[in-house]
C-alpha atoms as a PDB file:
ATOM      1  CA  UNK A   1      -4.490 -68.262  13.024  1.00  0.00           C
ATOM      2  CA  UNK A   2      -5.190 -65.086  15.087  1.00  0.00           C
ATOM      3  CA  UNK A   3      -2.365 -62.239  14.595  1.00  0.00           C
ATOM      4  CA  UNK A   4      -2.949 -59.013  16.507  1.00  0.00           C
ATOM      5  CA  UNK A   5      -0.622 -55.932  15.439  1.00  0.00           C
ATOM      6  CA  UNK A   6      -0.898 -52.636  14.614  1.00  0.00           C
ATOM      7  CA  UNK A   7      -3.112 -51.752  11.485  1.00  0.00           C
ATOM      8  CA  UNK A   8      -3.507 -48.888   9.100  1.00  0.00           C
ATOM      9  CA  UNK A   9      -6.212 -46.106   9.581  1.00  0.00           C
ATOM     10  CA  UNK A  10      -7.778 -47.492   6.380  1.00  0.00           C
ATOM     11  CA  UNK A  11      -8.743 -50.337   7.924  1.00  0.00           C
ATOM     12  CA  UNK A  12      -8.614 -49.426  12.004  1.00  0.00           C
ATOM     13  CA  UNK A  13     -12.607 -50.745  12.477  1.00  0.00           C
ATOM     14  CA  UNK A  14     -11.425 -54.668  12.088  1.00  0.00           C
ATOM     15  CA  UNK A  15      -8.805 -53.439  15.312  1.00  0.00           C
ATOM     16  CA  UNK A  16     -11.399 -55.117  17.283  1.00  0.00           C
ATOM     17  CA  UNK A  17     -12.356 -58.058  15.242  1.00  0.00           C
ATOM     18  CA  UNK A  18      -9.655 -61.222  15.516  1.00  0.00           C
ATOM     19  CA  UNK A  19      -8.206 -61.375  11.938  1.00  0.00           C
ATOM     20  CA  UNK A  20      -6.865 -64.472   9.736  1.00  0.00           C
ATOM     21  CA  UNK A  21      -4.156 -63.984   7.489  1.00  0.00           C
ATOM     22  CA  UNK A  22      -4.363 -65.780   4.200  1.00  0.00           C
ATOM     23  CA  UNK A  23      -1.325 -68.142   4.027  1.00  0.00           C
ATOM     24  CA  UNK A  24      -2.623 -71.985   4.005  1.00  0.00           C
ATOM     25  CA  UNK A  25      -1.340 -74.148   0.587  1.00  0.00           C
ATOM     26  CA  UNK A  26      -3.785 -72.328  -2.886  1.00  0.00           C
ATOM     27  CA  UNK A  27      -5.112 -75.705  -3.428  1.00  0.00           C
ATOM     28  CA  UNK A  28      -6.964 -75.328   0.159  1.00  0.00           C
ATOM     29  CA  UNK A  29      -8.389 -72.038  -0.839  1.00  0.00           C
ATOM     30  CA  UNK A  30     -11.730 -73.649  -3.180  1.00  0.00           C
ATOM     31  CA  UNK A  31     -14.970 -74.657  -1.543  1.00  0.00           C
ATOM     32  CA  UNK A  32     -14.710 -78.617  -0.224  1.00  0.00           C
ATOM     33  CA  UNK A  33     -17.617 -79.456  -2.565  1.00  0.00           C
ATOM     34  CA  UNK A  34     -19.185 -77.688  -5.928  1.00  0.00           C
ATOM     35  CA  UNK A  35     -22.781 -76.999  -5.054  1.00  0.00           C
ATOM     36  CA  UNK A  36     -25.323 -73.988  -6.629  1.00  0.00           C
ATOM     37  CA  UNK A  37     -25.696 -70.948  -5.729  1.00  0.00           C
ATOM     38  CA  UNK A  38     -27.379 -69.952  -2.954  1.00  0.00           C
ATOM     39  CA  UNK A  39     -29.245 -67.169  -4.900  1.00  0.00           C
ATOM     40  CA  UNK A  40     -29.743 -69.756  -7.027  1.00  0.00           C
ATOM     41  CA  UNK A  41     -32.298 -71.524  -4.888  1.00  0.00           C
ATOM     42  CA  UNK A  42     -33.789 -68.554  -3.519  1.00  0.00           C
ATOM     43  CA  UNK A  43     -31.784 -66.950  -0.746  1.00  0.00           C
ATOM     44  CA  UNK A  44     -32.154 -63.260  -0.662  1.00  0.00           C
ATOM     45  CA  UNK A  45     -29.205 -61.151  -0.411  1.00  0.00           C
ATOM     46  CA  UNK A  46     -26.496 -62.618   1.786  1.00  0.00           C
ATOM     47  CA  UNK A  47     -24.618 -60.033   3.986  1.00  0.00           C
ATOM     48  CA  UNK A  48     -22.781 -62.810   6.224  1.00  0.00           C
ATOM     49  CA  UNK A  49     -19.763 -61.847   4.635  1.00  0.00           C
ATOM     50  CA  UNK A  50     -19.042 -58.224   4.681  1.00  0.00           C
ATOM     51  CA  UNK A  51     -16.166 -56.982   2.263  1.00  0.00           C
ATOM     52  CA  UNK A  52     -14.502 -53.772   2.356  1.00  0.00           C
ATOM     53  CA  UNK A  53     -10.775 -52.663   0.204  1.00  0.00           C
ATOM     54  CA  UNK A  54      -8.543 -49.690   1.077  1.00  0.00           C
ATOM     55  CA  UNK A  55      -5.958 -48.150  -1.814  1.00  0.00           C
ATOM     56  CA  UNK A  56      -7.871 -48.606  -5.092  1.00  0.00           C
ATOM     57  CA  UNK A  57      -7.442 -45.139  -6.584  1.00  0.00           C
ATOM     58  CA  UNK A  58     -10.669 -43.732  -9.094  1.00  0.00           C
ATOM     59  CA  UNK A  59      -8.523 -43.243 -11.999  1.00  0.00           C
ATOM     60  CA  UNK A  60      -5.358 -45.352 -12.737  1.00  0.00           C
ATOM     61  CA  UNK A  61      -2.103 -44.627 -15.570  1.00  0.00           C
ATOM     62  CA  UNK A  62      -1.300 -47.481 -17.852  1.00  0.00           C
ATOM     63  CA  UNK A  63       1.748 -48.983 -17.529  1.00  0.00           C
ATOM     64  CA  UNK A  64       4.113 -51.356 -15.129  1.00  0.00           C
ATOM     65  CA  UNK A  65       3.472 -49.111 -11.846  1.00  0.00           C
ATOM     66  CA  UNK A  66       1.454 -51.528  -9.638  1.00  0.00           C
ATOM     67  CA  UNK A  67      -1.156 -50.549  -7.282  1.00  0.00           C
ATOM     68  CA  UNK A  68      -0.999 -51.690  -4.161  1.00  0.00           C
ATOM     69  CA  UNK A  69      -4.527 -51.862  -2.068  1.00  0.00           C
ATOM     70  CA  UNK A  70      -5.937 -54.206   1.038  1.00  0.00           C
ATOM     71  CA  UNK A  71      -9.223 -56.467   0.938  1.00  0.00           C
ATOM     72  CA  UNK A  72     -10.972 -57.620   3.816  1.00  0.00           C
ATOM     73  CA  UNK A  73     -13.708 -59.839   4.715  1.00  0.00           C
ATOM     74  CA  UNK A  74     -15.225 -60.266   7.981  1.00  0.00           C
ATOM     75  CA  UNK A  75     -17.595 -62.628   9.187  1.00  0.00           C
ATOM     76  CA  UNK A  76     -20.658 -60.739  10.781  1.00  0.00           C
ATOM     77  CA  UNK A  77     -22.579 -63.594  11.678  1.00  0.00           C
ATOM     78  CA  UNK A  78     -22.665 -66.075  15.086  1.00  0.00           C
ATOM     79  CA  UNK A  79     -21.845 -68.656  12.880  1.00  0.00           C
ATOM     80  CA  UNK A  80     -18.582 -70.244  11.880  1.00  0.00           C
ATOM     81  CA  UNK A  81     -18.364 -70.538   7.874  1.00  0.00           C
ATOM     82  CA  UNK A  82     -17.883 -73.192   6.694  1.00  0.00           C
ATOM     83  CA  UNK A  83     -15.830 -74.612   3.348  1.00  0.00           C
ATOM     84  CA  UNK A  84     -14.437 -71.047   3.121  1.00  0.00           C
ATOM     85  CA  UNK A  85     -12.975 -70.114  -0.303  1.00  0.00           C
ATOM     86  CA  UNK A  86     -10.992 -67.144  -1.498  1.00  0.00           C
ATOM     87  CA  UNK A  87     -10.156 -65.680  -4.807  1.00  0.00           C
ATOM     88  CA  UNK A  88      -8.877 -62.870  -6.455  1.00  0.00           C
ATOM     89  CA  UNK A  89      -9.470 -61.016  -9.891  1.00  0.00           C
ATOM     90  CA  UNK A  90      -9.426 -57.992 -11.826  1.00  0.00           C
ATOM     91  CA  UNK A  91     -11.631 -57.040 -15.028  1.00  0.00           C
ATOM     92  CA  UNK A  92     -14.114 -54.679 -16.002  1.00  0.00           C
ATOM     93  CA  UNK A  93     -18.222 -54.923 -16.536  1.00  0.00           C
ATOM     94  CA  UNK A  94     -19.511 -55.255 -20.187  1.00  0.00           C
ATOM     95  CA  UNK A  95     -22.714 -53.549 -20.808  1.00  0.00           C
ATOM     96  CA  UNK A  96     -22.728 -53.734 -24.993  1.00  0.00           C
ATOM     97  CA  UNK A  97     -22.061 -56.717 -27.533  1.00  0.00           C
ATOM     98  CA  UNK A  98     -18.422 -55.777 -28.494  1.00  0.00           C
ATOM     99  CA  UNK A  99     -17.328 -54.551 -25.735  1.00  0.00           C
ATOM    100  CA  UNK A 100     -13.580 -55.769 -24.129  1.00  0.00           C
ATOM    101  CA  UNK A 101     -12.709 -56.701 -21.166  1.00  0.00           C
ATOM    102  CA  UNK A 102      -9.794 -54.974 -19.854  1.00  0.00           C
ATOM    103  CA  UNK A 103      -8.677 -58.538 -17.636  1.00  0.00           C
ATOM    104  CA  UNK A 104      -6.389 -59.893 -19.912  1.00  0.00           C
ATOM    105  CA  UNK A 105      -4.704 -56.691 -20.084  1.00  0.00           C
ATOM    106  CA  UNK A 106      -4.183 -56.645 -16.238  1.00  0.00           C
ATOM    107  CA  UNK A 107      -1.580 -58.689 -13.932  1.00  0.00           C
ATOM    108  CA  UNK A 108      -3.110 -59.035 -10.470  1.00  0.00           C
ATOM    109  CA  UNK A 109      -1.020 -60.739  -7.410  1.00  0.00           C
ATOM    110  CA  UNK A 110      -1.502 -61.568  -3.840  1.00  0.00           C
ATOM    111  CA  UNK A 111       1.193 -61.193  -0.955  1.00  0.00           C
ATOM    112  CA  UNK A 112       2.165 -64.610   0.161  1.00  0.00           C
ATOM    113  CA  UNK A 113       2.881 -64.635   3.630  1.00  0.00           C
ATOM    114  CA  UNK A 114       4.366 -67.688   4.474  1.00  0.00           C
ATOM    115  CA  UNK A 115       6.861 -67.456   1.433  1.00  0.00           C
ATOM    116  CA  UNK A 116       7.213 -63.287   1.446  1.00  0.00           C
ATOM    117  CA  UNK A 117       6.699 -62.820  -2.191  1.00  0.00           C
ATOM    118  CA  UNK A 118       4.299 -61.256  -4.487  1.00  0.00           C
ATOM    119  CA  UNK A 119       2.568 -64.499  -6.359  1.00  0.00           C
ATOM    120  CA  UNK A 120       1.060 -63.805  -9.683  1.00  0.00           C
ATOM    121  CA  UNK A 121      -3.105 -64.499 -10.459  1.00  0.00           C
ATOM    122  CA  UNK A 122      -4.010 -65.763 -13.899  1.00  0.00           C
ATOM    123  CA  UNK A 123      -6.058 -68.360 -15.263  1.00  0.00           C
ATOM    124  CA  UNK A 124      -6.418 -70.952 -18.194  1.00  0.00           C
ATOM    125  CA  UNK A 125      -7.794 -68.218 -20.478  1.00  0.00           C
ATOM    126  CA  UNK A 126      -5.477 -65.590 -19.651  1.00  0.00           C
ATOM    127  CA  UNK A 127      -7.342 -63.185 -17.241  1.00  0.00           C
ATOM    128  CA  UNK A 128      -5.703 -61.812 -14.071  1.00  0.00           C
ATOM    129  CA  UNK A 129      -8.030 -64.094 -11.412  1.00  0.00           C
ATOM    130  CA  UNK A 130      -7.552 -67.042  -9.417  1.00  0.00           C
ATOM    131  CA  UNK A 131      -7.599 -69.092  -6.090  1.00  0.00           C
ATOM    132  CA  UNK A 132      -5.853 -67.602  -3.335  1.00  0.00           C
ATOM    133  CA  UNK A 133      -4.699 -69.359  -0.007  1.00  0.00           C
ATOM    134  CA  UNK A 134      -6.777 -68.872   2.668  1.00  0.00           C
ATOM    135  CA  UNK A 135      -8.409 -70.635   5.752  1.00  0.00           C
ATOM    136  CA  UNK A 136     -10.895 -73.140   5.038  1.00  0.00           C
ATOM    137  CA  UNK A 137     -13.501 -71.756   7.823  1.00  0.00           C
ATOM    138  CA  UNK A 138     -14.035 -68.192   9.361  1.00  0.00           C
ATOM    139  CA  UNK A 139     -15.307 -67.888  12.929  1.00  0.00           C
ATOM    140  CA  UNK A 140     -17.738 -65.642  14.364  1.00  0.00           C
ATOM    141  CA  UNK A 141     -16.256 -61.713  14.086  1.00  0.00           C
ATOM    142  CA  UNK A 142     -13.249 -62.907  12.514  1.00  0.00           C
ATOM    143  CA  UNK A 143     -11.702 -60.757   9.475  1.00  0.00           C
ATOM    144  CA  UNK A 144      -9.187 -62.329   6.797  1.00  0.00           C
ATOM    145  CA  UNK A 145      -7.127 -59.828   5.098  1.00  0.00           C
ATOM    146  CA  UNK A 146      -5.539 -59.746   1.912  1.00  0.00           C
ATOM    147  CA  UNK A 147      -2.896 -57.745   0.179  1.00  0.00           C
ATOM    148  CA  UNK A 148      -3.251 -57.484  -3.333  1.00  0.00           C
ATOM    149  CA  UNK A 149      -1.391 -55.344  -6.317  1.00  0.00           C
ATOM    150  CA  UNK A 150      -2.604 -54.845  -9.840  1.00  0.00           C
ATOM    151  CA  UNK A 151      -1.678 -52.828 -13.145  1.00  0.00           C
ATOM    152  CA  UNK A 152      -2.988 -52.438 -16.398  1.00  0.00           C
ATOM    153  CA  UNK A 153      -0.661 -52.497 -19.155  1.00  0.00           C
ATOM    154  CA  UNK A 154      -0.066 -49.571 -22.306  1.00  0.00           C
ATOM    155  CA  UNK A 155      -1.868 -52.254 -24.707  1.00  0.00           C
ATOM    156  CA  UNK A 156      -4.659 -51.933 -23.303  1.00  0.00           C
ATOM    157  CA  UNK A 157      -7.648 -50.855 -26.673  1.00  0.00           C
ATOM    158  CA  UNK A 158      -8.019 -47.197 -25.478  1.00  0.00           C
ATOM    159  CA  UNK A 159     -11.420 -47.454 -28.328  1.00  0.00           C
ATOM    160  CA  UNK A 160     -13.607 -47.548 -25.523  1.00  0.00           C
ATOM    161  CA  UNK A 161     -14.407 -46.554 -21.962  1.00  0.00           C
ATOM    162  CA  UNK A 162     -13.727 -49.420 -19.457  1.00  0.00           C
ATOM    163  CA  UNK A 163     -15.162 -49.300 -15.954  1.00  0.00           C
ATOM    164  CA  UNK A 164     -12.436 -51.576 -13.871  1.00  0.00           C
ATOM    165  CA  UNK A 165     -12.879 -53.574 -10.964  1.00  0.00           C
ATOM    166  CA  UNK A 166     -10.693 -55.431  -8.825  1.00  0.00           C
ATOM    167  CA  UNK A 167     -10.671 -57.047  -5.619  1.00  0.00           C
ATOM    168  CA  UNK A 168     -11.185 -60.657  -3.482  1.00  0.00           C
ATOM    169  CA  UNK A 169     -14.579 -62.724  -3.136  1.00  0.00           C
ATOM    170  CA  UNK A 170     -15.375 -65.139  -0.533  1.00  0.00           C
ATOM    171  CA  UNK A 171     -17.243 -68.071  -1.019  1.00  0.00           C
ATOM    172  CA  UNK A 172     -18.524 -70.482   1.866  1.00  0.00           C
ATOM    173  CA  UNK A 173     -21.135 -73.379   2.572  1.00  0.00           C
ATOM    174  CA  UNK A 174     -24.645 -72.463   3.557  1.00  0.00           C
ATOM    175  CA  UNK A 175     -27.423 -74.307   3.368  1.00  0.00           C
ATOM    176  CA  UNK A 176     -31.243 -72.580   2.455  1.00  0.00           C
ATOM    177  CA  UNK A 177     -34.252 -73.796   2.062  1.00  0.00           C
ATOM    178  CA  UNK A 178     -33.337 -77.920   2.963  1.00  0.00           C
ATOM    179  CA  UNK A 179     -30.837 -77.351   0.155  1.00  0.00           C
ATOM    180  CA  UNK A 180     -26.633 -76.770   0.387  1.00  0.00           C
ATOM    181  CA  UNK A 181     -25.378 -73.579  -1.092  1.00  0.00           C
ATOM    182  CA  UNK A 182     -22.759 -71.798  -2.070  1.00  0.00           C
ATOM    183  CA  UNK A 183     -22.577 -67.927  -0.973  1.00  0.00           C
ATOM    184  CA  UNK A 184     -20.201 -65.554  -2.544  1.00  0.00           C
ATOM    185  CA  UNK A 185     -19.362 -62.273  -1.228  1.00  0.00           C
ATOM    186  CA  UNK A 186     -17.589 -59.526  -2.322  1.00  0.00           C
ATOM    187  CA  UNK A 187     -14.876 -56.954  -1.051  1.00  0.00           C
ATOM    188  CA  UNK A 188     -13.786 -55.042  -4.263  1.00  0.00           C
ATOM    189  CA  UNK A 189     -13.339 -51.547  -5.690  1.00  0.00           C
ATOM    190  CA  UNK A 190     -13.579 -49.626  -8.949  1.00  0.00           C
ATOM    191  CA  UNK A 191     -11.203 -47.840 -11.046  1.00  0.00           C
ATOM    192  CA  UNK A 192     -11.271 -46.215 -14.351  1.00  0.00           C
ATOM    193  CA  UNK A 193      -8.207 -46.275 -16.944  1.00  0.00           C
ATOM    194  CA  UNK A 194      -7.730 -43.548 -19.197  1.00  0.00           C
ATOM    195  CA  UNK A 195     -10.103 -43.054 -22.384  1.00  0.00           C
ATOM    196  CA  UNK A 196      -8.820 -42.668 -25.663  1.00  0.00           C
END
C-alpha cells in the first residue's frame, strides 16, 4: 500500500521514497520459510535494508510514562524483497556472566493501523518482542514505517548498569552463494536507565 502525507522533520529524507505502512494480519509478518542465516553461509554485511528510528531519548525515568519513537526501514536496493518479516523488541546487551537483561522489565507496543490501538509485544518467556504486521515484500525505494512505544518499569534491579536497546528488525529472503538465506536488518536505538 503506498500512502503519501505529510511527515515529521525526523524522518523528512523517506519524503521521497514511497512508504508501506505496517497493517496486514501479525501472522503474515514471519518469513514464508525458516532458512539460515545469510551470514551464516558467508554473505558479508548486508546493507539492503537500511534502518533508521527517531524519538529514543539517551537516558530514560523508570516508571509507566511510555516513550513514543518511529522506526523505519527502506529498501535501498533494485530489487523487490522478498518473504519480508517484521518484528519488534526491547532489551539490553549482556557483556558479563550474571548480568540481567532489562526485557522482561520492559512493555513494548506497536500502533495498529487498521484497528487504531496500541497492541502490546511479548513473548512465551516474558520479554517485550514479537512479530509485527507488516507487508510480506518491499519494492525497490520503498520505506515501511513503524510506530512503536516502550517503558521500563520501577522493578527494574538498579545493581547494575544496563545499556538498553529497542527498536524493529527486518528480515527477508536472499539467496548467496547457490544457497537461500535469511537477512536481518536492523533500525533500532539505545537508551540508558538510571544506575543505582
Amino acid at each position: 500500500m503506498k500512502l503519501r502525507r505529510a511527515l515529521s522533520a525526523s524522518i523528512a529524507t523517506a519524503a521521497l521514497l514511497p512508504m508501506v505502512v505496517a497493517a496486514a494480519p501479525a501472522s503474515q509478518a514471519a518469513p514464508a520459510a525458516e532458512l539460515p542465516k545469510c551470514s551464516d553461509v558467508g554473505q558479508p554485511h548486508n546493507d539492503t535494508l537500511v534502518g533508521r528510528t527517531s524519538g529514543i531519548p539517551a537516558t530514560i525515568t523508570l516508571g509507566t510514562h511510555w516513550t513514543t519513537y518511529t522506526a523505519t526501514l527502506t529498501n535501498t536496493s533494485a530489487k523487490e524483497l522478498k518473504s519480508f518479516g517484521l518484528s519488534a523488541r526491547t532489551g539490553s546487551y549482556i557483556y558479563n556472566p550474571g548480568e540481567r537483561d532489562l526485557s522482561p522489565y520492559s512493555d513494548l507496543q506497536y500502533w495498529d493501523t487498521s484497528q487504531r490501538a496500541w497492541k502490546t509485544l511479548r513473548d512465551a518467556e516474558g520479554k517485550a518482542r514479537g512479530p509485527v504486521p507488516g507487508p510480506k515484500t518491499l519494492k525497490p525505494r520503498e520505506s515501511v514505517h513503524v510506530k512503536l512505544r516502550f517503558r521500563v518499569g520501577k522493578d527494574l534491579p538498579l545493581d547494575q548498569t544496563y545499556q538498553g536497546y529497542t527498536g524493529l528488525t527486518g528480515t527477508f529472503a536472499d539467496r548467496y552463494n547457490n544457497t537461500d538465506c535469511t537477512v536481518h536488518s536492523y533500525a533500532e536505538g539505545e537508551f540508558y536507565p538510571p544506575q543505582g
